[in-house]
Protein backbone atom coordinates (compact mmCIF):
# COMPACT_ATOMS: atom_id res chain seq x y z
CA UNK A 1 -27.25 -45.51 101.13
CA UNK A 2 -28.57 -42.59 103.39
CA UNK A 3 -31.99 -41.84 102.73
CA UNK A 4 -33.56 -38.39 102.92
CA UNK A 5 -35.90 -40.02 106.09
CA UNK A 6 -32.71 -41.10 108.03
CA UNK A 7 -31.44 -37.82 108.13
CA UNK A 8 -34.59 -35.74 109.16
CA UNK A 9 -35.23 -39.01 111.62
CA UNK A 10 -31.47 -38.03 113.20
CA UNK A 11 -32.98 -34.36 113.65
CA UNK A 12 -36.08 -34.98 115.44
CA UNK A 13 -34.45 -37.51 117.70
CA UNK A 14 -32.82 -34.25 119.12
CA UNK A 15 -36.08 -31.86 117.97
CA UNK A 16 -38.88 -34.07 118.53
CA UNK A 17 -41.58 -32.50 116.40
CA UNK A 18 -43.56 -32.59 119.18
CA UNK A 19 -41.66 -29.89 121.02
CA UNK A 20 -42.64 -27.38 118.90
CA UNK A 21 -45.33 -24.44 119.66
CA UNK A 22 -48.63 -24.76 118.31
CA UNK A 23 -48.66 -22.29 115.85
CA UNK A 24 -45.83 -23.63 114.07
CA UNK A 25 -45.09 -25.65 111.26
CA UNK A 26 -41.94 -27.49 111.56
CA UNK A 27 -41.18 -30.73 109.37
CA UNK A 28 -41.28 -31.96 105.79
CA UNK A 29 -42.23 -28.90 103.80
CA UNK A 30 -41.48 -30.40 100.45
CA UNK A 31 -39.97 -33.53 98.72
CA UNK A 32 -39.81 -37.49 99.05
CA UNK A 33 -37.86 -38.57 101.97
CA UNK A 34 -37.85 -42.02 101.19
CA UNK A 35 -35.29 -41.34 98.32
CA UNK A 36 -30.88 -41.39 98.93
CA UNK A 37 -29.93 -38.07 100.18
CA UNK A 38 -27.04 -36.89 97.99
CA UNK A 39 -26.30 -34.42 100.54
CA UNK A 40 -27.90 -31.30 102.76
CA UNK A 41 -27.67 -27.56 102.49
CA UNK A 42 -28.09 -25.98 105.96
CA UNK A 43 -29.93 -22.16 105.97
CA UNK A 44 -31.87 -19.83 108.10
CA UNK A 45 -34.50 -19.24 105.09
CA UNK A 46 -34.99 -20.78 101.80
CA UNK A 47 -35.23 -18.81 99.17
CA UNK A 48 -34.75 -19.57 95.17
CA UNK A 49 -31.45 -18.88 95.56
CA UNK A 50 -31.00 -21.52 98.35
CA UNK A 51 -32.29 -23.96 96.27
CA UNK A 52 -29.69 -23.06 93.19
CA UNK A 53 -27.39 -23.68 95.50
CA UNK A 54 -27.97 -27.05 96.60
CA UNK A 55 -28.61 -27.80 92.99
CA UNK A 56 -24.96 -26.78 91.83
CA UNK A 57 -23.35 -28.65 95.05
CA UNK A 58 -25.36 -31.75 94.40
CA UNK A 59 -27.79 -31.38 97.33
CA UNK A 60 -31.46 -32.72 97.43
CA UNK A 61 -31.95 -31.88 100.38
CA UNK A 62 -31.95 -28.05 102.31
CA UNK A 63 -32.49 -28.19 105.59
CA UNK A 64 -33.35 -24.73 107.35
CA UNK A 65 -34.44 -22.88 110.95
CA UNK A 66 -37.46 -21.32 109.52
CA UNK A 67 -40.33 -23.26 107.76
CA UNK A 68 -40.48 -21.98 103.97
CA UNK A 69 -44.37 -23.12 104.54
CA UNK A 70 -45.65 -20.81 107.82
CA UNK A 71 -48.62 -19.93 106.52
CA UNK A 72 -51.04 -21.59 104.52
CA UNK A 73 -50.66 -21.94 100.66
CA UNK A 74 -53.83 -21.27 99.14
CA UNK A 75 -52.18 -21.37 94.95
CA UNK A 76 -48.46 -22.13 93.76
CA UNK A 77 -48.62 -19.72 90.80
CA UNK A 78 -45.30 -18.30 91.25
CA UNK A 79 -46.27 -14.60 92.73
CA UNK A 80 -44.80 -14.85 95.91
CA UNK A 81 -40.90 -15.50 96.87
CA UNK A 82 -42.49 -18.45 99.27
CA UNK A 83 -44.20 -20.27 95.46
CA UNK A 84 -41.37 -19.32 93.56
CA UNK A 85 -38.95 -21.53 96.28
CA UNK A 86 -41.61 -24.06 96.33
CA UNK A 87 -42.32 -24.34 92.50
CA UNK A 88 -38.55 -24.32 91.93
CA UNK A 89 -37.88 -27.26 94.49
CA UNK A 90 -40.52 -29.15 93.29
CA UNK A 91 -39.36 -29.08 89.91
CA UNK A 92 -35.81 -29.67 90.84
CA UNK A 93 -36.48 -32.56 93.24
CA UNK A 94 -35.21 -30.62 96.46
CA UNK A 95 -36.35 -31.46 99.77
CA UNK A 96 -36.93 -28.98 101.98
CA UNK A 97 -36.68 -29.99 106.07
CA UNK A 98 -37.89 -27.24 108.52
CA UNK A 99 -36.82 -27.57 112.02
CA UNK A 100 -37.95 -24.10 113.81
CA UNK A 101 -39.38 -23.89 117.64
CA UNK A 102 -39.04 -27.36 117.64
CA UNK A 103 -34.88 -27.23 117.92
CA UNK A 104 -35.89 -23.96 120.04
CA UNK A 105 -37.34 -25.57 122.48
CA UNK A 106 -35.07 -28.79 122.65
CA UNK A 107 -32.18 -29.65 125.35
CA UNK A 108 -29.19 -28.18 123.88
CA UNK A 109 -31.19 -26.18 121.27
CA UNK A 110 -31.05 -22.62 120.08
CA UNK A 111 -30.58 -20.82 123.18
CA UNK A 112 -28.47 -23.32 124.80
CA UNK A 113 -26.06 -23.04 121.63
CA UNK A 114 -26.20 -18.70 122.03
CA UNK A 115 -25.50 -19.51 126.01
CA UNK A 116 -22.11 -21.42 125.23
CA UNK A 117 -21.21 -18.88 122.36
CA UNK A 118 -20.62 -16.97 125.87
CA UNK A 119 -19.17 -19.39 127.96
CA UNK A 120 -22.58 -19.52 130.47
CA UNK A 121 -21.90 -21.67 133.42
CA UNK A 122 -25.16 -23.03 135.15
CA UNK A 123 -27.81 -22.75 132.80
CA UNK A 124 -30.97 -23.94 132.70
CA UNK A 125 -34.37 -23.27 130.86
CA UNK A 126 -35.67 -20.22 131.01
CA UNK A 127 -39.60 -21.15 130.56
CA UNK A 128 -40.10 -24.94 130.85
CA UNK A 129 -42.25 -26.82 129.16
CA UNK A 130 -45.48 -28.11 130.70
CA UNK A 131 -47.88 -30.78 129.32
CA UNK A 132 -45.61 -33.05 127.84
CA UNK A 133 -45.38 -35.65 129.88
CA UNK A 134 -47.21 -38.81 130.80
CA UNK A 135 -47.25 -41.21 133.50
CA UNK A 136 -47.55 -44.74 132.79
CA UNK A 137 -48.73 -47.00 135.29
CA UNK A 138 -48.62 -50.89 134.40
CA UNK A 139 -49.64 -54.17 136.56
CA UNK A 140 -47.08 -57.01 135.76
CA UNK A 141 -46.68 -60.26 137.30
CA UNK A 142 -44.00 -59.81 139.59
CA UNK A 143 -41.42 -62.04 138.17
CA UNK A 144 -41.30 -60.53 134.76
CA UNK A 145 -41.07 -57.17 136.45
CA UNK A 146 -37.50 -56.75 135.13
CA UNK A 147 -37.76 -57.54 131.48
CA UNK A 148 -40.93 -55.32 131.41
CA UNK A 149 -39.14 -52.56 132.74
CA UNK A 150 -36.05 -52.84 131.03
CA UNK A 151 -38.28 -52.99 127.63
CA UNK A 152 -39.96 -49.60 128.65
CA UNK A 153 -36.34 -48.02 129.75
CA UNK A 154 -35.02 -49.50 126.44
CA UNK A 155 -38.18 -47.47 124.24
CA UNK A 156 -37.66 -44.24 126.36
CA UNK A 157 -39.59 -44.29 129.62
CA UNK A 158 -38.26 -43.79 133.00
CA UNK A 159 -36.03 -40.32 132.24
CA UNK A 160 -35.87 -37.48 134.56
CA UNK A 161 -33.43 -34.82 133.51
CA UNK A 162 -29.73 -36.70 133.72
CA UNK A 163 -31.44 -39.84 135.47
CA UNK A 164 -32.45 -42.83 133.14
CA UNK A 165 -34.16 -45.84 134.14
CA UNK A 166 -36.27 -44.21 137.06
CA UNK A 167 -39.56 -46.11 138.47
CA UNK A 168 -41.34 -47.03 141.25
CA UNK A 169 -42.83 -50.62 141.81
CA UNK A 170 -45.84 -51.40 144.48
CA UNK A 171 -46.36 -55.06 145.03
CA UNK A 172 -49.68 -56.32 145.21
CA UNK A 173 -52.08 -59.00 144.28
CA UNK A 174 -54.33 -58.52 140.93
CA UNK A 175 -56.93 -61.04 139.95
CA UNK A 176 -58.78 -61.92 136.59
CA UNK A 177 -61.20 -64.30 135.03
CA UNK A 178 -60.34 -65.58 131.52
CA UNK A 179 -63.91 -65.92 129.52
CA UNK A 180 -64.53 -68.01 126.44
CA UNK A 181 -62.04 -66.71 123.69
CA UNK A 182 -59.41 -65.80 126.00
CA UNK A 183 -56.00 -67.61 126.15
CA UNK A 184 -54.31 -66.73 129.76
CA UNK A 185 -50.72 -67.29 130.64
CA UNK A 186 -51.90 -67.91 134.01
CA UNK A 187 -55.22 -69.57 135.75
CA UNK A 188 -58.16 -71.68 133.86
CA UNK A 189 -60.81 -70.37 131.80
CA UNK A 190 -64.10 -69.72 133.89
CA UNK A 191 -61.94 -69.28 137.04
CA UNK A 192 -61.19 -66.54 139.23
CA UNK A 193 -57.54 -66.41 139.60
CA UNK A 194 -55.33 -64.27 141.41
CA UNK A 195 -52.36 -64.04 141.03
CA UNK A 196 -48.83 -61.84 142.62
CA UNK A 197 -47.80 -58.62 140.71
CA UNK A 198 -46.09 -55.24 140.58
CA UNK A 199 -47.07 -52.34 139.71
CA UNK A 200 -45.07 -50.04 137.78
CA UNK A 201 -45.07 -46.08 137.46
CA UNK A 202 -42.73 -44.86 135.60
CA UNK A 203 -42.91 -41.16 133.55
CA UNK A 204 -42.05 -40.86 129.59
CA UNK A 205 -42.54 -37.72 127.11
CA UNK A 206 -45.60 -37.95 124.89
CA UNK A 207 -44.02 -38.27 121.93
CA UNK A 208 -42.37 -41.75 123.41
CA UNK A 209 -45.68 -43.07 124.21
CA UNK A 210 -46.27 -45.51 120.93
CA UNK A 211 -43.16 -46.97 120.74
CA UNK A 212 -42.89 -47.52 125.03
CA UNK A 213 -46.78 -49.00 124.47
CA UNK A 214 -45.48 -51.03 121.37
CA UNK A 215 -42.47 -52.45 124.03
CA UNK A 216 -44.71 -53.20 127.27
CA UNK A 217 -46.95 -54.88 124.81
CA UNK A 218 -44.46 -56.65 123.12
CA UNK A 219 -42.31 -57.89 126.60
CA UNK A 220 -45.42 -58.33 129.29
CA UNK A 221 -46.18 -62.40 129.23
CA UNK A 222 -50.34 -61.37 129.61
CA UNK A 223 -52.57 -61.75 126.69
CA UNK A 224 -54.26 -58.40 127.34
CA UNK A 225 -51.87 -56.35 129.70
CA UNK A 226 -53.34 -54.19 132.49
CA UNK A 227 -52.02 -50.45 132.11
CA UNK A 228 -52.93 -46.36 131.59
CA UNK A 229 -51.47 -43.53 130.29
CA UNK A 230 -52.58 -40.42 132.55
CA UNK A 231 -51.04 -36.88 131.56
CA UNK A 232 -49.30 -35.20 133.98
CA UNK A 233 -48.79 -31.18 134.60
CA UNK A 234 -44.91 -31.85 135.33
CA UNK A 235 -42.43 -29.07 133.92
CA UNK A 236 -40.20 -30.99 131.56
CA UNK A 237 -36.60 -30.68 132.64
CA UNK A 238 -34.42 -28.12 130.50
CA UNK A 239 -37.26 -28.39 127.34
CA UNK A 240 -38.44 -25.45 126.85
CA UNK A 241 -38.23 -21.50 125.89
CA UNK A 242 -34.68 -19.51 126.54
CA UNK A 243 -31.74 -20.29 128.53
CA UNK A 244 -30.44 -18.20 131.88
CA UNK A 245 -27.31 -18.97 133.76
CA UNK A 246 -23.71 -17.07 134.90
CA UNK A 247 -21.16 -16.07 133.45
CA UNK A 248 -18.02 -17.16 134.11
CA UNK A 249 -16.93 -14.27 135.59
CA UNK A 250 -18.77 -10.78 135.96
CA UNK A 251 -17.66 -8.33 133.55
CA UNK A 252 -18.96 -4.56 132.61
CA UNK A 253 -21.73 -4.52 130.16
CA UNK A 254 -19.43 -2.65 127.74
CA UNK A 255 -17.03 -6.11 127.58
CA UNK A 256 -20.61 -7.99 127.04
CA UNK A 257 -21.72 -6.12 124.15
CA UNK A 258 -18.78 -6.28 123.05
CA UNK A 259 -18.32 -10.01 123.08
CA UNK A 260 -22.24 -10.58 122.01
CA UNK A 261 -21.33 -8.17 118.87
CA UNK A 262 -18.12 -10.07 118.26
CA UNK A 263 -19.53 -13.89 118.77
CA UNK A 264 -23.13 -13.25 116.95
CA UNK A 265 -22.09 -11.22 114.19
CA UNK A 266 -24.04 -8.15 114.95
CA UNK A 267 -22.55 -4.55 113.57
CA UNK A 268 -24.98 -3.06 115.81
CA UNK A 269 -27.32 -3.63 119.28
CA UNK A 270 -29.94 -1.89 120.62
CA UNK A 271 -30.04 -1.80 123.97
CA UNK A 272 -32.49 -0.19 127.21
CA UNK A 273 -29.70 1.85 128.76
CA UNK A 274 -26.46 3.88 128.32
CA UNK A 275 -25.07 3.62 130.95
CA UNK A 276 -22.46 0.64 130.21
CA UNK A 277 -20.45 0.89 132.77
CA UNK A 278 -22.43 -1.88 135.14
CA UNK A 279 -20.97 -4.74 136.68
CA UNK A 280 -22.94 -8.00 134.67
CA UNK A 281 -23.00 -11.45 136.42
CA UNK A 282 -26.39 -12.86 135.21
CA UNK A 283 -27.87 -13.34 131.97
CA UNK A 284 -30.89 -15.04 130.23
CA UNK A 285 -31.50 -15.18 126.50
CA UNK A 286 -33.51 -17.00 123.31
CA UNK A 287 -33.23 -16.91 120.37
CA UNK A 288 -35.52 -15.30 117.74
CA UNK A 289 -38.17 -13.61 119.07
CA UNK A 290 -37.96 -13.71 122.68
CA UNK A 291 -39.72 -10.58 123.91
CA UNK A 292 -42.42 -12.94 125.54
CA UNK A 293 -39.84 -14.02 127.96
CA UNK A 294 -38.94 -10.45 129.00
CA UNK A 295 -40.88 -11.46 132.28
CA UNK A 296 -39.49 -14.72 133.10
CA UNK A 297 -36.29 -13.25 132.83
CA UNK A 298 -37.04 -10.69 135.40
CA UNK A 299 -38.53 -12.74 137.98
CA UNK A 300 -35.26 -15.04 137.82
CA UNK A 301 -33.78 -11.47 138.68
CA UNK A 302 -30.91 -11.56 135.79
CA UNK A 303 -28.95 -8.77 135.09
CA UNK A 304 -29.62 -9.23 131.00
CA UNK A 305 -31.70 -10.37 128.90
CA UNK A 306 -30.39 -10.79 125.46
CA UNK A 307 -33.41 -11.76 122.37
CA UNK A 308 -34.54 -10.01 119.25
CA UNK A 309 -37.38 -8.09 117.59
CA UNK A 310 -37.65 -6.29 120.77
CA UNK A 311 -40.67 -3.73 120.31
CA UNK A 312 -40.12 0.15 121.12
CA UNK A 313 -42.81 -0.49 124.19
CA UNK A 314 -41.08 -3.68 125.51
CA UNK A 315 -37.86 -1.24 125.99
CA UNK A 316 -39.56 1.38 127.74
CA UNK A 317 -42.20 -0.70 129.81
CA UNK A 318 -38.90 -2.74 131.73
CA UNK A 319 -36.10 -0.05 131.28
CA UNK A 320 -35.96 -0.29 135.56
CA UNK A 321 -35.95 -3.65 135.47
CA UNK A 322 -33.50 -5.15 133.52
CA UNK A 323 -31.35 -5.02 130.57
CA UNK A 324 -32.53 -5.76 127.07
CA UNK A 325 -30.25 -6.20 124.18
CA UNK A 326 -31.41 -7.13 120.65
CA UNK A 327 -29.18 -8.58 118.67
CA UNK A 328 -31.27 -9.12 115.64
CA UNK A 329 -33.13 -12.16 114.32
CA UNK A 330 -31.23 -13.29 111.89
CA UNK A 331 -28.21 -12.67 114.07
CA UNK A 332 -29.27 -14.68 116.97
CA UNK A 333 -30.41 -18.04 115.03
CA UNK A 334 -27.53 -18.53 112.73
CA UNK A 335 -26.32 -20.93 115.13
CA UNK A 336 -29.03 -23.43 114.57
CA UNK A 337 -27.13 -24.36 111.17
CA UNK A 338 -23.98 -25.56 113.58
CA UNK A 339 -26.37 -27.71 115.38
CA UNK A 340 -27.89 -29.60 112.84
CA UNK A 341 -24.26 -30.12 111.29
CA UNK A 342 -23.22 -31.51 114.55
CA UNK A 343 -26.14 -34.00 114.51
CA UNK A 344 -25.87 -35.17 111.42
CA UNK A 345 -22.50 -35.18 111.00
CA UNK A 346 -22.04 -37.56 114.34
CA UNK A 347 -24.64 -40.17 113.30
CA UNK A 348 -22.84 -39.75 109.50
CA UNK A 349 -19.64 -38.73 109.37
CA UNK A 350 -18.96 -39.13 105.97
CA UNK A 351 -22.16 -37.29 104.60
CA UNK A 352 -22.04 -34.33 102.39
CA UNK A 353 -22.88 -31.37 104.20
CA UNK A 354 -22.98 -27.61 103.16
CA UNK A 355 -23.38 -24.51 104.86
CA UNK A 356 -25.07 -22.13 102.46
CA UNK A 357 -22.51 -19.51 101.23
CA UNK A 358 -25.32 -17.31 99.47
CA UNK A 359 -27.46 -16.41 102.20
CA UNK A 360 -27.60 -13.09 103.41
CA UNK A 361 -29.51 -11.50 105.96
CA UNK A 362 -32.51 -10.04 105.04
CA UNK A 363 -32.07 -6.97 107.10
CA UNK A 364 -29.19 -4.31 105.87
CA UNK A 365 -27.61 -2.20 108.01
CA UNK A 366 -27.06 1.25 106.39
């Protein structure tokens, strides 16, 4: 049996929850997810219809890019399109699982799925990711320094972009009294004792910091274990907002629309110049709304930058400076719905899963 919780748990081991932006709400929006998942709907949005849909192909669960729940309900009396979708899945006993800036911002997210649409060669993170990060130092006596460390590597600590199990050890010599009460592994009560040790440094991501503390805990021989947990100002290694690399070759920026039409779906793009006749070997991009990157993507002097919801201003302000080209919103995240099949559908092969064959994007082109 595959529960509702094992399946969003397979998600946010890809899209921590933690990754996403403050003023978001990815995550459980509505439902149990303690009960058997009788298979997932994958969407943009959720709307009523979304949730008809899963009904008639037997699936209690919709998973989606956007949270249904952005803002904050106040009443669920039906008079928005937000209550209606709530009320109905509610009633009907559909989960709904949002997974929005949080899968933007992961390794291999959003932006990283748009780059390989376009075969991008060399890319890396846009706008990293600071304050995510924590450095854990622990003092261990030096011949259980192995199994401590392999405990912490084991719960997540000790990564640094494609390098696992990364540390550094000090030797030293730590001392301690044990006081009435206490129960030492080493020295007498009343007694100072010192004793040979190592200390350990090793960096893990926030969200890893219960379960590595749960594992030091659980594999250091002391009764009360010497360490700290300092934050650190560290970027976080491809985490973060938008994508840039090169293409595989350069090619005119006619080809590129061209292609970025052809791979994203989009009838139309609006773009800061005419001129298309412009040899293109850079490119950054992100998906949704990315107009806040507009200057990241200029100082990494790229030829393109390729977003949505670009405002009028936005391609006036940086018409000498680079190339924009909106896509669209909806255009530009329908690839999240690939992802999370890919995710799930590797941890559980066998599980029913659905793209949504009703949805439509909310913006018509006439």
């Amino acid at each position: 049996m595959i529960t509702i919780s094992q399946v969003i748990s397979t998600i946010e081991v890809f899209a921590p929850l933690a990754l996403q932006e403050d003023y978001d709400n990815s995550g459980l929006q509505v439902g149990d997810k303690s009960v058997e998942c009788t298979g997932a709907l994958l969407c943009v949005d959720v709307t009523p219809v979304i949730v008809d849909e899963a009904i008639n192909k037997g699936c209690n669960l919709i998973i989606s890019h956007h949270p249904l729940i952005f803002k904050g309900l106040k009443r669920l009396t039906g008079r928005t399109l937000v209550e209606q979708t709530v009320l109905k899945a509610i009633k009907e006993g559909v989960a709904i699982y949002s997974c929005h800036t949080a899968i933007d911002n992961a390794l291999n997210g959003v932006s990283w799925a748009m780059a390989n649409r376009l075969n991008i060669q060399e890319i890396k993170t846009l706008d990293p990711q600071r304050g995510k990060l924590l450095k854990l130092s622990v003092y261990v006596p030096s011949e259980y320094c192995d199994a401590v460390k392999s405990a912490i590597f084991e719960a997540g600590a000790g990564c640094i972009g494609a390098y696992d199990c990364c540390s550094f050890d000090v030797d030293g010599r730590g001392s301690f009294r044990a006081n009435s009460g206490a129960n030492p592994f080493v020295g007498t009560l009343g007694e100072v004792h010192s004793e040979q040790e190592t200390r350990i440094e090793v960096i893990l991501p926030r969200w890893k910091m219960n379960a590595v503390e749960q594992a030091l805990v659980s594999a250091h021989p002391y009764e009360e274990p010497a360490y700290e947990f300092v934050a650190i100002e560290n970027a976080t290694a491809n985490i973060g907002s938008g994508v840039m690399g090169r293409l595989r070759e350069p090619i005119m920026l006619s080809a590129l629309i061209s292609q970025i039409k052809s791979e994203f779906g989009s009838p139309i793009v609006r773009c800061n110049t005419s001129n298309v006749d412009v040899e293109i070997s850079t490119i950054a991009m992100c998906g949704g709304s990315g107009s806040f990157l507009i200057k990241n993507a200029i100082a990494e002097n790229v030829d393109v930058f390729l977003t949505s919801d670009v405002k009028y201003h936005d391609f006036v302000d940086y018409k000498n400076d680079i190339i924009i080209i909106d896509i669209g919103h909806f255009e530009s995240e329908q690839c999240t719905k690939t992802i999370f099949y890919r995710i799930i559908q590797e941890k559980f092969p066998n599980f029913a899963l659905y793209y949504s064959e009703l949805e439509q994007n909310p913006i018509n082109y006439l």
